[in-house]
Every structure is written in C-alpha cells, then in structure tokens.
C-alpha atoms as a PDB file:
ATOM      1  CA  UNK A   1     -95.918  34.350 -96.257  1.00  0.00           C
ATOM      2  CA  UNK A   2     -94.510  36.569 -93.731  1.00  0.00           C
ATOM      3  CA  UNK A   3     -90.428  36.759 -93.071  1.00  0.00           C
ATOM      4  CA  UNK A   4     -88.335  38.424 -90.810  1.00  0.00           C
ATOM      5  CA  UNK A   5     -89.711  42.007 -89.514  1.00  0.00           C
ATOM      6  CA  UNK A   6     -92.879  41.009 -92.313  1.00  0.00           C
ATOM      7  CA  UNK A   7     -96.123  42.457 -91.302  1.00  0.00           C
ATOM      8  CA  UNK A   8     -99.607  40.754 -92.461  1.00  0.00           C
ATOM      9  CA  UNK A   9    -102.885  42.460 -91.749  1.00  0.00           C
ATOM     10  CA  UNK A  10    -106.154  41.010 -92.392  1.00  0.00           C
ATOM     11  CA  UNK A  11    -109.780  41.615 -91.230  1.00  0.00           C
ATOM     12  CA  UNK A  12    -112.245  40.302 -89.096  1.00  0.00           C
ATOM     13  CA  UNK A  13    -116.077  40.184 -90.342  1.00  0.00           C
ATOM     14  CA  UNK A  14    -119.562  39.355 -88.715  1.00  0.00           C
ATOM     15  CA  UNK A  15    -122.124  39.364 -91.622  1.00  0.00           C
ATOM     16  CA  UNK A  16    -120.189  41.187 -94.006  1.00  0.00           C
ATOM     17  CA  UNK A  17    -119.249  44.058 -91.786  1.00  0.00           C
ATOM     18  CA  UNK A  18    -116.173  45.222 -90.474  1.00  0.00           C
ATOM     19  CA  UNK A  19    -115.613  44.466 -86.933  1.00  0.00           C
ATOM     20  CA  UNK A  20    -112.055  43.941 -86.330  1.00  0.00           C
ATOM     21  CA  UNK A  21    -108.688  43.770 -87.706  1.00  0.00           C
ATOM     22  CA  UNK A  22    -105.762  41.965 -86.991  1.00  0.00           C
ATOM     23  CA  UNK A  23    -101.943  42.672 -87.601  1.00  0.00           C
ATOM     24  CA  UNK A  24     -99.300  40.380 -87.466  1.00  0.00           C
ATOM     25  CA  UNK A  25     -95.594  40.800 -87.300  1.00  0.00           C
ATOM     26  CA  UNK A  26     -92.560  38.698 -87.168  1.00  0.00           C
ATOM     27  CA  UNK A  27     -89.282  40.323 -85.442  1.00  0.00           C
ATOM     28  CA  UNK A  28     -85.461  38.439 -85.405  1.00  0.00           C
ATOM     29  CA  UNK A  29     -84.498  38.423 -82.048  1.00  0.00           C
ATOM     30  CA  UNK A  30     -80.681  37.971 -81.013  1.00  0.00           C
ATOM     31  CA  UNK A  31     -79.619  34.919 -81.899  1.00  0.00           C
ATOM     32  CA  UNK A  32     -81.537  31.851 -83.052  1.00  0.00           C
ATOM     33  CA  UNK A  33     -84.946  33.855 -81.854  1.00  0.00           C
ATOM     34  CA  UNK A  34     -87.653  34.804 -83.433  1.00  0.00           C
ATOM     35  CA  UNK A  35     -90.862  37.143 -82.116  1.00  0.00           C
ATOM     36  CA  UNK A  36     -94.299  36.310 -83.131  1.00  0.00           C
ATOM     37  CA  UNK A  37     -96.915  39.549 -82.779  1.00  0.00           C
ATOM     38  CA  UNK A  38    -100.680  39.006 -83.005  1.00  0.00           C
ATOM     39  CA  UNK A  39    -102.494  42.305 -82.400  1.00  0.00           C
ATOM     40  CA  UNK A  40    -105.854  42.150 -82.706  1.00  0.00           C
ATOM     41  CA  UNK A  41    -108.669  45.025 -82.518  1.00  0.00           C
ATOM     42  CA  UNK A  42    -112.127  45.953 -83.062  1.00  0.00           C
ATOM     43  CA  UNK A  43    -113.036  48.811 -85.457  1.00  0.00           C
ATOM     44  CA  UNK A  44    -115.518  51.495 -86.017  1.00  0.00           C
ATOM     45  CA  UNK A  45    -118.738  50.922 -83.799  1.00  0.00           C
ATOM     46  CA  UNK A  46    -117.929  47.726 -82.798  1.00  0.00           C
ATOM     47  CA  UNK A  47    -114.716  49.435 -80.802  1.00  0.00           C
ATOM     48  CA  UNK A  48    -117.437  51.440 -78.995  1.00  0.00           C
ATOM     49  CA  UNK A  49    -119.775  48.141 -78.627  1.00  0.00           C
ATOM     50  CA  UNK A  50    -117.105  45.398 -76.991  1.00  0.00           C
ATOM     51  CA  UNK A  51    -113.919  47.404 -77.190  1.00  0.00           C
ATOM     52  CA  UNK A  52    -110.689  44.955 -78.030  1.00  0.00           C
ATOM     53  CA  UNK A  53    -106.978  45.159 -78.039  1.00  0.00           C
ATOM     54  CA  UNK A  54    -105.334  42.179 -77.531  1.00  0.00           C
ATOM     55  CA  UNK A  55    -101.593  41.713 -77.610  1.00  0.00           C
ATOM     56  CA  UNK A  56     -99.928  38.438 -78.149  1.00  0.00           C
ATOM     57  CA  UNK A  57     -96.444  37.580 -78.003  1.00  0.00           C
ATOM     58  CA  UNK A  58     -94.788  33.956 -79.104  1.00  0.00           C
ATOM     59  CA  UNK A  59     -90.871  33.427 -78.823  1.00  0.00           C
ATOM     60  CA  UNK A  60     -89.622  30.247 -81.075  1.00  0.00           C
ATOM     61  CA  UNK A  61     -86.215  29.680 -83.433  1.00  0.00           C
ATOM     62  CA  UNK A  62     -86.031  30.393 -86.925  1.00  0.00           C
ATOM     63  CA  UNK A  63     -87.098  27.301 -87.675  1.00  0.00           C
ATOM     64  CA  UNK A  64     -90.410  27.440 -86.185  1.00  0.00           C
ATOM     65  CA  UNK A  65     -90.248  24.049 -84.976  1.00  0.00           C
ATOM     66  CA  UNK A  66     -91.687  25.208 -80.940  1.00  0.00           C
ATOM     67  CA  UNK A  67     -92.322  28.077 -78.992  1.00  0.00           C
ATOM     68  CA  UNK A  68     -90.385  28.977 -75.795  1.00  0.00           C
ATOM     69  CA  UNK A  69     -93.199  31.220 -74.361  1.00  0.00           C
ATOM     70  CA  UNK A  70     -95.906  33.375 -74.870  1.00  0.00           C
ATOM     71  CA  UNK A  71     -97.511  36.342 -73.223  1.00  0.00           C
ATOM     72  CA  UNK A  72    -101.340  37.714 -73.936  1.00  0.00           C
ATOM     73  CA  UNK A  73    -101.931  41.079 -72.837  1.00  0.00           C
ATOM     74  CA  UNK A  74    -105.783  41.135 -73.015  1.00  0.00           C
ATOM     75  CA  UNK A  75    -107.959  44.292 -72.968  1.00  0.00           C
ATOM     76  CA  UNK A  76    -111.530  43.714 -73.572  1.00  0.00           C
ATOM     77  CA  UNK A  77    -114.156  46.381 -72.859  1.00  0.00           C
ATOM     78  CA  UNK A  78    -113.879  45.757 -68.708  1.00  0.00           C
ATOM     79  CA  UNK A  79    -111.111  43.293 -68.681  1.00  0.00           C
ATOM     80  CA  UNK A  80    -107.525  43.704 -68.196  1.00  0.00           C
ATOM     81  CA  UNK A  81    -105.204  40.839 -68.100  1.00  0.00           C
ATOM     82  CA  UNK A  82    -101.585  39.557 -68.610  1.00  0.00           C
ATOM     83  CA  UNK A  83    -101.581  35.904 -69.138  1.00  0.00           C
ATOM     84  CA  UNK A  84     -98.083  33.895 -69.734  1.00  0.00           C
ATOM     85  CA  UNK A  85     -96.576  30.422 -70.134  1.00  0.00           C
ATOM     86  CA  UNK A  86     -93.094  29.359 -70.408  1.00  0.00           C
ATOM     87  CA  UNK A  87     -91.774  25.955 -71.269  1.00  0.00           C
ATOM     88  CA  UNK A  88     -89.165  24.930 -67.955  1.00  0.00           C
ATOM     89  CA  UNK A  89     -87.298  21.407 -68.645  1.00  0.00           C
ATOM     90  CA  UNK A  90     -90.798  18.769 -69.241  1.00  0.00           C
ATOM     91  CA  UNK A  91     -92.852  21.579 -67.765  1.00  0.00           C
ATOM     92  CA  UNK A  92     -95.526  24.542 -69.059  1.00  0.00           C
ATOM     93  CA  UNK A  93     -94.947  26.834 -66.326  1.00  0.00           C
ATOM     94  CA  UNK A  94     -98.162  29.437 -66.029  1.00  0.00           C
ATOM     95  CA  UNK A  95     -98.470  32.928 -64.562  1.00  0.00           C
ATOM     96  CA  UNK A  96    -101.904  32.077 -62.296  1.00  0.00           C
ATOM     97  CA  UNK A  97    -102.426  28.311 -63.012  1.00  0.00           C
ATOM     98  CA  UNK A  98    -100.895  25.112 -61.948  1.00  0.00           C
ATOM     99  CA  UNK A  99     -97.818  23.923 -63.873  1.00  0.00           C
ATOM    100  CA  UNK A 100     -98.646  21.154 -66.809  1.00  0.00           C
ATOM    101  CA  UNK A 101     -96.412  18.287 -67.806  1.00  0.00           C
ATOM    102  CA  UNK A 102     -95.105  18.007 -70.904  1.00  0.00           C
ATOM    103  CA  UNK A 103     -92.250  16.170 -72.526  1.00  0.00           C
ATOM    104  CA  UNK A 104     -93.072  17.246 -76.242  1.00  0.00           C
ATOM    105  CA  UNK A 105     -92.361  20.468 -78.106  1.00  0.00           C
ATOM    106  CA  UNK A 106     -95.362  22.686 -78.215  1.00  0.00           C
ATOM    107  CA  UNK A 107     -96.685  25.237 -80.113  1.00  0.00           C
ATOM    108  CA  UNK A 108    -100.132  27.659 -79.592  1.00  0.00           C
ATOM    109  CA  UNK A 109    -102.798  27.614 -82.105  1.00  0.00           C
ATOM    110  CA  UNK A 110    -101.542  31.054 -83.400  1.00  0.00           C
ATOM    111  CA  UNK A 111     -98.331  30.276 -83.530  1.00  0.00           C
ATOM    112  CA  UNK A 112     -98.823  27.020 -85.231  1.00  0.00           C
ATOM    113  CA  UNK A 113    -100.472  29.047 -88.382  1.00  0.00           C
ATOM    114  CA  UNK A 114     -97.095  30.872 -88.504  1.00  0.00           C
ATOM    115  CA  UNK A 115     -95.451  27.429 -88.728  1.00  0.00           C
ATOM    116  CA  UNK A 116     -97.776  26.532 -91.257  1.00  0.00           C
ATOM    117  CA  UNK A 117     -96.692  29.518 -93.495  1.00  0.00           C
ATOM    118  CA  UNK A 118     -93.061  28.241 -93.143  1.00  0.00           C
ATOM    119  CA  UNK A 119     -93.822  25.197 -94.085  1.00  0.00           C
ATOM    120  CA  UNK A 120     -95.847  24.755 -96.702  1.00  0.00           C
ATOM    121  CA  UNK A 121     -94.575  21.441 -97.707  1.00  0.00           C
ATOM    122  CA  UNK A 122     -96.554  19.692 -93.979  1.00  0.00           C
ATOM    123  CA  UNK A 123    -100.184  20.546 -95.236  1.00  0.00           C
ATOM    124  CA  UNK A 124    -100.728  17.044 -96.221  1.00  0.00           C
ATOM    125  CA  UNK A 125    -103.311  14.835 -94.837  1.00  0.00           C
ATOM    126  CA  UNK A 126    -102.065  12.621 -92.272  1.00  0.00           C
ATOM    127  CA  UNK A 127     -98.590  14.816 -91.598  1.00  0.00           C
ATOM    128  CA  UNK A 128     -97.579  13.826 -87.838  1.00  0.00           C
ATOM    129  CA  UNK A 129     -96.744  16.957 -86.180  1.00  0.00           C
ATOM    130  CA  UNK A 130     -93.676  16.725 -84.119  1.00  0.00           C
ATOM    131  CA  UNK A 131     -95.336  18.997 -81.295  1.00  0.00           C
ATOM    132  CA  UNK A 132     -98.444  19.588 -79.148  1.00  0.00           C
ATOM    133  CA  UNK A 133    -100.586  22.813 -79.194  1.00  0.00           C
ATOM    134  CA  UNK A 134    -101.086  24.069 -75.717  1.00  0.00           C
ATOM    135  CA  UNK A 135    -103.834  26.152 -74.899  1.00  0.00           C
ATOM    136  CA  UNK A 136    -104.480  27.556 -71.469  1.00  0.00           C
ATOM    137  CA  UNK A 137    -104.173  24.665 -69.579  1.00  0.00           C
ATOM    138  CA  UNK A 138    -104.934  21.704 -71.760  1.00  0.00           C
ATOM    139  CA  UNK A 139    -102.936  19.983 -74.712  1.00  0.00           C
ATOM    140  CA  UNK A 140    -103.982  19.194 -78.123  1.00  0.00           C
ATOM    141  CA  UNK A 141    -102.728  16.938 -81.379  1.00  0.00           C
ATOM    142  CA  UNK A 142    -102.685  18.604 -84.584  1.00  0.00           C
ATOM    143  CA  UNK A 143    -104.006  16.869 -87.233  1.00  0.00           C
ATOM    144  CA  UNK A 144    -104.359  18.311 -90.946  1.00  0.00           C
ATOM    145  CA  UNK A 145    -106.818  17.244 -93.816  1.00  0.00           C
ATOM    146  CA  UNK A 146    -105.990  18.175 -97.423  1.00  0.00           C
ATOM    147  CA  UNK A 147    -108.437  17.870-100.312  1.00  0.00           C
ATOM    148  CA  UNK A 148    -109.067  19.463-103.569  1.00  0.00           C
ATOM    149  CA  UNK A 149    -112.778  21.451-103.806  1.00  0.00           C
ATOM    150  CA  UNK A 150    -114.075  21.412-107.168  1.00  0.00           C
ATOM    151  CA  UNK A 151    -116.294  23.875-106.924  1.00  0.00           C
ATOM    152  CA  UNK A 152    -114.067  26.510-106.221  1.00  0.00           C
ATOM    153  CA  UNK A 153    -111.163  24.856-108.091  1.00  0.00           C
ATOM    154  CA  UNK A 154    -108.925  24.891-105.596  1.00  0.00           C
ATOM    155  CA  UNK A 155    -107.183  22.843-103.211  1.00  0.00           C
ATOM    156  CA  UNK A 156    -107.786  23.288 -99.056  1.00  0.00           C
ATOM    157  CA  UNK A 157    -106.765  22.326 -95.955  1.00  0.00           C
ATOM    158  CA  UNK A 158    -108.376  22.283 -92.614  1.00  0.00           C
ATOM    159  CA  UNK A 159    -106.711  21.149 -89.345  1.00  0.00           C
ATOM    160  CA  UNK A 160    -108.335  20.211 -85.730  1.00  0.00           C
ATOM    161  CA  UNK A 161    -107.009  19.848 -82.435  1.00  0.00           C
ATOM    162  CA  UNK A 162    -108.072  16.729 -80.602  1.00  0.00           C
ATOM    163  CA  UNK A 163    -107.600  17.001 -76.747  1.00  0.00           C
ATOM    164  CA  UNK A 164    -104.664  14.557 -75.241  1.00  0.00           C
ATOM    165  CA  UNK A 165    -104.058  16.161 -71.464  1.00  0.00           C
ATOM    166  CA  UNK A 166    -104.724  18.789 -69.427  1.00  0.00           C
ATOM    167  CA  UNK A 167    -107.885  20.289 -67.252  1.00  0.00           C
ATOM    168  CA  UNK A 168    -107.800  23.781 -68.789  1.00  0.00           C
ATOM    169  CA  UNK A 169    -108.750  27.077 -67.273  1.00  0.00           C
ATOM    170  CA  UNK A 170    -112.091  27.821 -65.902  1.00  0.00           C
ATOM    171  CA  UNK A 171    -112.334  30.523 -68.830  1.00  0.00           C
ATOM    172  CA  UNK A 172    -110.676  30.866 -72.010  1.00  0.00           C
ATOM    173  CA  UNK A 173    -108.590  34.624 -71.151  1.00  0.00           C
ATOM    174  CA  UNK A 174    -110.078  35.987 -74.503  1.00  0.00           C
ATOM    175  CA  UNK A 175    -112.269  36.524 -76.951  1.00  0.00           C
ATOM    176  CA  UNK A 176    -109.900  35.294 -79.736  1.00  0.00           C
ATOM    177  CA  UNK A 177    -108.790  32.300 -77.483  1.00  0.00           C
ATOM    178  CA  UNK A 178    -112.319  31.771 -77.211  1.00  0.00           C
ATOM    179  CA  UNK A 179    -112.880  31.782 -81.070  1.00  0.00           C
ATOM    180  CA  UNK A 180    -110.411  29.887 -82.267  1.00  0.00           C
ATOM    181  CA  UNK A 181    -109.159  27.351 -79.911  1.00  0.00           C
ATOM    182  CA  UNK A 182    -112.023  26.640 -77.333  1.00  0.00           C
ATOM    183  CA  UNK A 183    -114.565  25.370 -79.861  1.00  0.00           C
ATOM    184  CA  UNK A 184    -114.669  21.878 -81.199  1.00  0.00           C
ATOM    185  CA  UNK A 185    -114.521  21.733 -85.278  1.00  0.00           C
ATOM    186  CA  UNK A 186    -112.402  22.172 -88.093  1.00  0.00           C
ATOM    187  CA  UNK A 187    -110.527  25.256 -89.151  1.00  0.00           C
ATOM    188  CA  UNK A 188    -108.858  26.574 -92.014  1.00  0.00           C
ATOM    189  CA  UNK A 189    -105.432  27.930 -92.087  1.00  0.00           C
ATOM    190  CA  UNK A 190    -104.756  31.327 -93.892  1.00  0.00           C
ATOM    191  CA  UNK A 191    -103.612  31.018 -97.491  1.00  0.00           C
END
C-alpha cells in the first residue's frame, strides 16, 4: 500500500520478458491534496523497438474519494502529446475534446487502483461505488467481483467497467490507456 510521498515500482512483461516498468508515487499537496504519479517506460530493446515514457498526473483529497484532474504527458516512439481533464461544477472539461456532463464524482481507471489500495475494506462483490471512471471521453460504472480460488489458495478480485455515457475519443491517447481501459473484460487490481 502506498502512503504519502510512497513510491511502488513494478514491471511490465510480454512472454516472460522484460519490456517495461512502471513507477508510482503519491505526493501531499497543500492542503487537503493529494498527487497521484504513474510513470511508465519501456526497457532494454523494447525502448529501442516502441520507445515509451508516459507521464500521468491525478489530483484528489486524502481521502481518495474523486479526482479533480488529470494530465497525461504521452511520448511514444513518434508521438508527443499533453492530454488533460478537469472536473468544472457538473462538467469534465477537456484540453482538445468537447466538454462531458457529469453530476457524479469520478475517478480514472489508474487512479481508481490507488483508491482501491486505500480501501481495502470496498473489494467486496457487489460494493456500489460512489463515483464514475472517466476515460477519454466516455463514462464507466465500476463494478467489483470477489471470490476465493482454490487452486492457488487465495482469495481475488477482479473489477470491470461497464459503459453508462459518453462518445469517447477517436483514439485512446496511449498505449497504456489503450491496455487497460479501452478493452472490454475483467481486470485484476494489484495486491
């Protein structure tokens, strides 16, 4: 579980090799704010093959229960891009896309994991998340599924987004957008 100025760094595989490698890092802000940092990079020959290095920023409370904004600075082998979205009164409020309306609390996909870390206690099949997940132009619903795996003797928990509004961008901005939040199924949460 990561804390105030906490760092986490894991790695990303394709057929048991090494191909990229994340850090994360939480920062207190003044006041009630709190940074979320997702940098994520390839490594070895796959930095020469499809070069990555991705920033992303999320701004919520301490209590992780939203996100005020978030930023993406993308760089991936010929692409350069700042993306943004800020939460305005009942509106997401986007650097190059129409404005989306929203009168619920949102989080992204990455910054819901964080929330998940925080709270522990919501990884329950059938919790009722008291926020959306926005993703580049479209909203989602949370929904988690708990159950205990026998073979490995251990309990999981996998979550899925199920589309409620939006038209979404043309193009996910990234690679790790692209990963994780454009494609339908089930994920697991880091534990």
């Amino acid at each position: 579980m990561l804390g105030a100025a906490d760092t986490l760094f894991f790695d990303v595989s394709l057929l048991g090799i090494r191909c990229a490698a994340v850090e994360i890092s939480e920062r207190r802000l003044s006041g009630d704010a709190v940074e979320i940092v997702y940098h994520a990079f390839t490594t070895g020959a796959f930095d020469r093959i499809y070069d990555i290095d991705n920033r992303y920023h999320y701004y919520t409370n301490s209590h992780y229960s939203h996100i005020d904004s978030l930023k993406k600075y993308i760089h991936e082998k010929t692409l350069d891009l700042f993306y943004s979205e800020t939460l305005i009164g009942d509106s997401i409020v986007y650097n190059d896309f129409p404005a989306l309306y929203c009168t619920a609390p949102v989080h992204h996909v990455l910054s819901f994991l964080i929330y998940l870390q925080h709270h522990p206690e919501v990884m329950e099949t059938g919790y009722s998340f008291p926020f959306l997940i926005t993703d580049e132009g479209d909203l989602y619903h949370p929904e988690i599924r708990a159950e205990t795996n026998l073979n490995k003797g251990q309990r999981e928990v996998f979550f899925t987004l199920s589309k409620v509004a939006g038209e979404g961008m043309p193009e996910p901005t990234d690679v790790f957008n692209r990963t994780i939040c454009s494609q339908p199924g089930q994920r697991m949460p880091p534990g």
